[in-house]
C-alpha atoms as a PDB file:
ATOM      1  CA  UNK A   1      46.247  21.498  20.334  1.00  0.00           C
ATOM      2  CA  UNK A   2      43.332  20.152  22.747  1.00  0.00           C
ATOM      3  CA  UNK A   3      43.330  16.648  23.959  1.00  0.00           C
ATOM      4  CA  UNK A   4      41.642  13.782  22.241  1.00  0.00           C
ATOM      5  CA  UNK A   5      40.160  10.673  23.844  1.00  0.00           C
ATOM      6  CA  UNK A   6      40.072   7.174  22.735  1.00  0.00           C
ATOM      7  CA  UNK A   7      37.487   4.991  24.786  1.00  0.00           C
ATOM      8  CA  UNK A   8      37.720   1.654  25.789  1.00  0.00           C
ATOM      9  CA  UNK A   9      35.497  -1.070  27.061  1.00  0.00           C
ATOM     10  CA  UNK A  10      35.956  -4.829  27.969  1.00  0.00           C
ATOM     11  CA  UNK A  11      35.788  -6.502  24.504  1.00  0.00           C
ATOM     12  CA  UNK A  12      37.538  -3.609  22.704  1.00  0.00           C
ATOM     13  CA  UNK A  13      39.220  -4.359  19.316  1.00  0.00           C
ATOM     14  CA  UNK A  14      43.095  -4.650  20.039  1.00  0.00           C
ATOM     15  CA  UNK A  15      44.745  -3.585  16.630  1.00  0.00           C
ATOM     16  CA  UNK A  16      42.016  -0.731  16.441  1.00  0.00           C
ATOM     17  CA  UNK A  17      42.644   1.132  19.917  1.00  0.00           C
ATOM     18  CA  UNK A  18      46.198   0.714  19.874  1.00  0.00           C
ATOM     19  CA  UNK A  19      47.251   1.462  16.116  1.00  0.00           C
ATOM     20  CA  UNK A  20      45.236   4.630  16.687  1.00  0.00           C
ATOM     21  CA  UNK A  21      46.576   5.781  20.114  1.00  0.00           C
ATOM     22  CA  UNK A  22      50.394   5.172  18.376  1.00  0.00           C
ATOM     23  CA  UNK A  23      50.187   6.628  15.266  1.00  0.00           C
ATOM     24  CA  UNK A  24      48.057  10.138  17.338  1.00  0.00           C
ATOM     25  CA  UNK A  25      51.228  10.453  19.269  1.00  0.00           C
ATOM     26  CA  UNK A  26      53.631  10.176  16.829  1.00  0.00           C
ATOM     27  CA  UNK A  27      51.694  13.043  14.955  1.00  0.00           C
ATOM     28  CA  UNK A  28      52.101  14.337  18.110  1.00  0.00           C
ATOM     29  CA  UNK A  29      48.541  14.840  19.053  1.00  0.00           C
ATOM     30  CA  UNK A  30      47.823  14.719  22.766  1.00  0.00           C
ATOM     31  CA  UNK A  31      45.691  11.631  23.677  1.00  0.00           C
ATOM     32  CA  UNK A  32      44.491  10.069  26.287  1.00  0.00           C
ATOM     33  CA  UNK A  33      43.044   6.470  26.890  1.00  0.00           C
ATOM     34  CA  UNK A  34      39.784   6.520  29.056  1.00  0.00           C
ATOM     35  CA  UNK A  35      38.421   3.725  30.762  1.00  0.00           C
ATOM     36  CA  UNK A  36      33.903   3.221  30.753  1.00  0.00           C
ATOM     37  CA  UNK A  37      35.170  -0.251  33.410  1.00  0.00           C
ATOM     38  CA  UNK A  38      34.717   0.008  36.715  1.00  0.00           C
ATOM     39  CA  UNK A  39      38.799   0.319  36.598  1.00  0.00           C
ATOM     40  CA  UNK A  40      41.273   1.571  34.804  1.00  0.00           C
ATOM     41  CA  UNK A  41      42.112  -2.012  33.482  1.00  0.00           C
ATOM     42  CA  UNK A  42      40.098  -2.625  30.436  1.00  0.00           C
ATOM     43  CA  UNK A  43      40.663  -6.174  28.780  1.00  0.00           C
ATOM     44  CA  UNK A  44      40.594  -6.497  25.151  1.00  0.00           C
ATOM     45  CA  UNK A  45      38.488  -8.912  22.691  1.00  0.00           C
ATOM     46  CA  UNK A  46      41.460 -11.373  22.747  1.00  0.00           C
ATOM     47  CA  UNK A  47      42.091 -10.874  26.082  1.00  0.00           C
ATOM     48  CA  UNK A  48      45.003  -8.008  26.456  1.00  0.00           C
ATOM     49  CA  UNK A  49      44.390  -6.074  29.518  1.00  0.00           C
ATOM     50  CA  UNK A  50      45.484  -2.394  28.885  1.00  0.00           C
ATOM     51  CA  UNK A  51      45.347   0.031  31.657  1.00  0.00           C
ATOM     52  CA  UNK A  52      43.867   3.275  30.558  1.00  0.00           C
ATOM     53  CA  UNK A  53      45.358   6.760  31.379  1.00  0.00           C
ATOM     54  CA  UNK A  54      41.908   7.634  32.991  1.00  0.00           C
ATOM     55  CA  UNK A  55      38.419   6.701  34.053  1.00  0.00           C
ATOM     56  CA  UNK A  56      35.144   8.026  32.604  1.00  0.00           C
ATOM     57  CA  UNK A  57      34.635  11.511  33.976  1.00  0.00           C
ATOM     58  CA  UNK A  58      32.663  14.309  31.975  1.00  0.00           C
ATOM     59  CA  UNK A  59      34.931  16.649  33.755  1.00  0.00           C
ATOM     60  CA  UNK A  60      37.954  15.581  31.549  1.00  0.00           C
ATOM     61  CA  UNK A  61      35.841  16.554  28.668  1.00  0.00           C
ATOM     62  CA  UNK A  62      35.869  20.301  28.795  1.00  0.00           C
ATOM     63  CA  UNK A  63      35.940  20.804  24.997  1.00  0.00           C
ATOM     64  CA  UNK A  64      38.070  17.734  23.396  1.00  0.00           C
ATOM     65  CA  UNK A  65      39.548  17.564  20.147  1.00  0.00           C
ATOM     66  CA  UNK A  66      38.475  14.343  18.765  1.00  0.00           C
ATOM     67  CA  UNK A  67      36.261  11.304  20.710  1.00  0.00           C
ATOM     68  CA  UNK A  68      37.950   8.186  19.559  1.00  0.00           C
ATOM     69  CA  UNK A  69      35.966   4.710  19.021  1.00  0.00           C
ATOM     70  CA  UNK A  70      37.959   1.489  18.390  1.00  0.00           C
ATOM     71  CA  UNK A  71      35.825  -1.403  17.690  1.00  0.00           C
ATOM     72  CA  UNK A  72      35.517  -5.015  18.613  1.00  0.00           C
ATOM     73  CA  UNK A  73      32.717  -6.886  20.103  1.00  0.00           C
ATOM     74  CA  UNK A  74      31.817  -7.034  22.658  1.00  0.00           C
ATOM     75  CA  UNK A  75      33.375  -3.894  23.266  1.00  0.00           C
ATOM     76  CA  UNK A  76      31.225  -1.926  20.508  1.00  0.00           C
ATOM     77  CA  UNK A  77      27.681  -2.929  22.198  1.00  0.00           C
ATOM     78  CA  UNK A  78      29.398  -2.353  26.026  1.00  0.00           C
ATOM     79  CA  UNK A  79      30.624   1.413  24.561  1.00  0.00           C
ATOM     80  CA  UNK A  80      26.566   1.951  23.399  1.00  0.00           C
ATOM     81  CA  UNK A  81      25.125   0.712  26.438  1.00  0.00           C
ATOM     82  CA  UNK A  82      27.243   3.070  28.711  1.00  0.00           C
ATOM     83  CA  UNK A  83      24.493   5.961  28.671  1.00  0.00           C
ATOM     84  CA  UNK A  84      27.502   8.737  29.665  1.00  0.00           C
ATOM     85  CA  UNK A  85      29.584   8.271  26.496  1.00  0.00           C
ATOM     86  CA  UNK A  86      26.560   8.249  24.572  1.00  0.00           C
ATOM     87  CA  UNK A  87      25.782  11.784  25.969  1.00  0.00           C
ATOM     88  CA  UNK A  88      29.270  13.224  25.787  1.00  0.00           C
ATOM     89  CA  UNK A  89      28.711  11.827  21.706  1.00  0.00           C
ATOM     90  CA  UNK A  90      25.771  13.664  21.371  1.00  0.00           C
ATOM     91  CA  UNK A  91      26.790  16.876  23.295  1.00  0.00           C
ATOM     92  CA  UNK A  92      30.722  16.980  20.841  1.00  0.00           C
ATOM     93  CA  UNK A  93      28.773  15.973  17.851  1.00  0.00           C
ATOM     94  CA  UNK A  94      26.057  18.722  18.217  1.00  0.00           C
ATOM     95  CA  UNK A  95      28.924  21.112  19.252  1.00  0.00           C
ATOM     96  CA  UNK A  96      30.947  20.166  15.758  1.00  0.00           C
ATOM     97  CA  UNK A  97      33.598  18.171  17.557  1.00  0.00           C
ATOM     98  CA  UNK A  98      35.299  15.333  15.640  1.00  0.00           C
ATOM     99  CA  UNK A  99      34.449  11.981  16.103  1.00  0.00           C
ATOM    100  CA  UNK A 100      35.977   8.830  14.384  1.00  0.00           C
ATOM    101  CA  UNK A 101      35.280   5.463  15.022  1.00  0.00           C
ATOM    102  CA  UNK A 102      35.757   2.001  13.297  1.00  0.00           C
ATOM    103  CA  UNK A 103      34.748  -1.626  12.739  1.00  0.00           C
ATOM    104  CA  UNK A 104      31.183  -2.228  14.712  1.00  0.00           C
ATOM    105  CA  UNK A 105      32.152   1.131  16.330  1.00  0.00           C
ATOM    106  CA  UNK A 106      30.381   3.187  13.739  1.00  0.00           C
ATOM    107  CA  UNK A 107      27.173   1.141  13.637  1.00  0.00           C
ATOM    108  CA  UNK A 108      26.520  -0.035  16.697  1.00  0.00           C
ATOM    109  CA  UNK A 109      27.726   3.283  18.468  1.00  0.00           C
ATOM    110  CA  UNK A 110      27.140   6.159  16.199  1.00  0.00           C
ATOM    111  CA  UNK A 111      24.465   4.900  14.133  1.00  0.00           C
ATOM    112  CA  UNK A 112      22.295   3.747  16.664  1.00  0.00           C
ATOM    113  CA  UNK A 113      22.743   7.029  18.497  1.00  0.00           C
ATOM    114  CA  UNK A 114      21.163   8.577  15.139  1.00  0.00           C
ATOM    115  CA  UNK A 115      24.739  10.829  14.985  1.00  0.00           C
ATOM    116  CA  UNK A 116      25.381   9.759  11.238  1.00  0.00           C
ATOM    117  CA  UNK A 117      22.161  10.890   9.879  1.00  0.00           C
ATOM    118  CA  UNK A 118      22.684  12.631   6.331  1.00  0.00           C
ATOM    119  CA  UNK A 119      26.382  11.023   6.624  1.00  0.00           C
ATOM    120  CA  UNK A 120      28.268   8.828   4.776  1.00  0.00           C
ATOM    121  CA  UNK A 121      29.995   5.965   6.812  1.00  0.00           C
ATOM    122  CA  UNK A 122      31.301   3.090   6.674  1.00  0.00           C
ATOM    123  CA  UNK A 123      31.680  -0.368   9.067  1.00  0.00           C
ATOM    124  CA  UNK A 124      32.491  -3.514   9.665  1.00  0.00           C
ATOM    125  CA  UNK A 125      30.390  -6.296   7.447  1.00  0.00           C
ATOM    126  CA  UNK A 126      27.091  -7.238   8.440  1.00  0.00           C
ATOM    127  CA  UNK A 127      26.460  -4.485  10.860  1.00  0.00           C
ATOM    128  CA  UNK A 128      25.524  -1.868   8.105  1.00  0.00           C
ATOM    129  CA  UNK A 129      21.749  -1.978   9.189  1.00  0.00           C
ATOM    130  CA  UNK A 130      23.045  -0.374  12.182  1.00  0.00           C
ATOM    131  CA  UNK A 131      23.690   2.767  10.660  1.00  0.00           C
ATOM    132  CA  UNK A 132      20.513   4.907  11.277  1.00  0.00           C
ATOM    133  CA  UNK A 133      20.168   7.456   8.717  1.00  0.00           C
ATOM    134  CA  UNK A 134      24.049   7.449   6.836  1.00  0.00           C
ATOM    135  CA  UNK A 135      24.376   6.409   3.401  1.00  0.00           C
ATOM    136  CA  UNK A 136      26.398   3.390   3.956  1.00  0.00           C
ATOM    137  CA  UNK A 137      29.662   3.418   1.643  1.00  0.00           C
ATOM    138  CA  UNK A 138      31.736   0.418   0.754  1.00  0.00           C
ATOM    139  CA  UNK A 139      35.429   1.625   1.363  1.00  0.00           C
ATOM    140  CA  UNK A 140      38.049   0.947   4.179  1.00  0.00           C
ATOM    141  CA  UNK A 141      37.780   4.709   5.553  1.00  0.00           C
ATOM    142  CA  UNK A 142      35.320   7.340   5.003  1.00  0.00           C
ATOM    143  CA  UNK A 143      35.395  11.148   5.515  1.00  0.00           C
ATOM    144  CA  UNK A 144      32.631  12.934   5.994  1.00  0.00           C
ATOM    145  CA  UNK A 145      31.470  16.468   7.682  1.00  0.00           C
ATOM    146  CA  UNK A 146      33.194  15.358  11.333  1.00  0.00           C
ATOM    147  CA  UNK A 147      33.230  12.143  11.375  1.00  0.00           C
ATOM    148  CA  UNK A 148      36.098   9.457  10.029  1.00  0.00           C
ATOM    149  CA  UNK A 149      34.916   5.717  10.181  1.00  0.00           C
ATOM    150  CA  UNK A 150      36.721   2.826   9.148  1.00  0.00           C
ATOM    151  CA  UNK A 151      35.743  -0.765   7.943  1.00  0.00           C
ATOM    152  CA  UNK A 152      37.654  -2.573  10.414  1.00  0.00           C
ATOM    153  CA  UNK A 153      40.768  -4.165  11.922  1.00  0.00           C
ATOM    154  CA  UNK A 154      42.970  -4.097   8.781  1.00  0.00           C
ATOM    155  CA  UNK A 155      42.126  -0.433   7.715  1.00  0.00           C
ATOM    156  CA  UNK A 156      43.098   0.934  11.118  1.00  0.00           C
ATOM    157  CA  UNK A 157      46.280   2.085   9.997  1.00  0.00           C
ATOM    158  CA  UNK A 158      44.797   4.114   7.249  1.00  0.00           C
ATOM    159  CA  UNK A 159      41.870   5.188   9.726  1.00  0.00           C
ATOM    160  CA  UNK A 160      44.467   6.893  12.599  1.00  0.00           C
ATOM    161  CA  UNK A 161      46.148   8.414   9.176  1.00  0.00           C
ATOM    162  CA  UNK A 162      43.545   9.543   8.171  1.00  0.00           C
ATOM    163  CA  UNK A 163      42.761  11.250  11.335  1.00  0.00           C
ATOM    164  CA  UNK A 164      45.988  13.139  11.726  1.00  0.00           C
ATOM    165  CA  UNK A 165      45.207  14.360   7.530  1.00  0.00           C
ATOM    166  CA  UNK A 166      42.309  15.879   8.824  1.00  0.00           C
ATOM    167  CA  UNK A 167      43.505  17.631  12.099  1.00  0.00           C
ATOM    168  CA  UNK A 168      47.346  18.526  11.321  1.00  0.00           C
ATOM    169  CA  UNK A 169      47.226  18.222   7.292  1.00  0.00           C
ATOM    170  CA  UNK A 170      48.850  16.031   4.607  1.00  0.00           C
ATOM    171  CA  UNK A 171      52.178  16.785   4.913  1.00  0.00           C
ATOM    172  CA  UNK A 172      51.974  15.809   8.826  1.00  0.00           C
ATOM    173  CA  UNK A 173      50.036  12.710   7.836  1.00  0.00           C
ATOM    174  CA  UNK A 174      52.678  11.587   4.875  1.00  0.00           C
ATOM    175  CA  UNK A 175      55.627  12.157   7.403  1.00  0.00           C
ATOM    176  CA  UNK A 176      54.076   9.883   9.653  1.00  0.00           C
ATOM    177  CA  UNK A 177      53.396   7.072   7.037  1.00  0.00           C
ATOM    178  CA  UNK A 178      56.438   7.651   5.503  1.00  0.00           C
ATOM    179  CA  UNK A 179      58.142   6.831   9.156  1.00  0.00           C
ATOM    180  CA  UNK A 180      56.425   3.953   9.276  1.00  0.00           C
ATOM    181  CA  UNK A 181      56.973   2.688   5.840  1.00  0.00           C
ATOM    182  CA  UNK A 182      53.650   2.929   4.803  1.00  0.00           C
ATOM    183  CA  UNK A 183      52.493   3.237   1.371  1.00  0.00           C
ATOM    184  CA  UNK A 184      48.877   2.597   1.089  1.00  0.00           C
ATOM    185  CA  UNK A 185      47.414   6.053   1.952  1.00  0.00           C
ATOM    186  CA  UNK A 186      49.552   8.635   0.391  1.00  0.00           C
ATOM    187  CA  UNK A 187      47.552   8.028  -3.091  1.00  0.00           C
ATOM    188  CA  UNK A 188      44.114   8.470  -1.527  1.00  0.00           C
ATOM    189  CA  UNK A 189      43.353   4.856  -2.519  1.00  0.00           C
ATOM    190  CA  UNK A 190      41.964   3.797   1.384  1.00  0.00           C
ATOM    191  CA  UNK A 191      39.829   7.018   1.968  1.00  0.00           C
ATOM    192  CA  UNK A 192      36.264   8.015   0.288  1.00  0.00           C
ATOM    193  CA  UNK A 193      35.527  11.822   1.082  1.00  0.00           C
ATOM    194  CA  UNK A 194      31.730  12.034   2.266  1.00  0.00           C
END
């Protein structure tokens, strides 16, 4: 299996990045953290510093599995103004790479990149009008073509399930909520398929 990458950026949503990067490994998907700072320490909305496994280089990005956006502000608006993810986004997404993002992530990343156009999507309240061109959907995650977008800190469990469902299958993706005693997903009831 090729590598995925989940980005962060000073401001990044703390629940999001991490719940995602846990439950990816315990599917046993390789992932790595990468770092848009200046260094590898990145600190968080409410103030965790993290220290990424490696700094922004399109070299690392040879032909990635998923691209990984966690949310937060200001870490949303600091992931859309760094002009070399947006590229890379552009580049995976016109290649038919996988993309998932949640919270502002979706909006303020994806949608004002124009990458959700003729997609459904969904985001974190308020931030909707950020979505360029998707058919917005009320639901905690959303499914649709490549991408997998979540509402927001709460649904990130269900978001990094949903993931793994789409890239190693359901009975992967029910082993790993069943680990962690989660019973939310299994019934479809946190995921509208685009």
């Amino acid at each position: 299996m090729k590598e995925s990458f989940v980005f962060l950026a000073d401001g990044f949503e703390d629940i999001e990045a991490l719940t995602v990067i846990d439950l990816l490994r315990r599917a046993g998907m390789p992932v790595k953290t990468v770092s848009i700072a200046s260094s590898l320490q990145v600190k968080s909305a409410h103030g965790i510093t993290i220290t990424a496994d490696e700094a922004f280089d399109d070299k690392l990005f040879v032909n990635p599995e998923w691209l990984i956006l966690p949310g937060g502000m200001p870490g949303a608006t600091n992931l859309y103004e760094f002009a070399p993810l947006g590229e890379l986004l552009r580049r995976h997404s016109g290649n038919g790479g996988h993309i998932a993002a949640i919270c502002a992530a979706p909006a303020v990343v994806l949608g004002q990149l124009g990458l959700l156009e003729g997609e459904k999507a969904t985001c974190y309240p308020g931030f909707g009008n950020l979505l360029k061109g998707a058919e917005a959907v009320d639901a905690p995650v959303v499914v649709s073509g490549k991408f997998v977008t979540a509402s927001g800190p709460a649904k990130a469990m269900a978001w990094a399930l949903e993931i793994i469902r789409v890239q190693c299958g359901l009975q992967k993706m029910e082993e790993v909520a069943s680990g962690l005693l989660y019973a939310g997903h299994a019934d479809g009831s946190d995921c509208a398929l685009g």
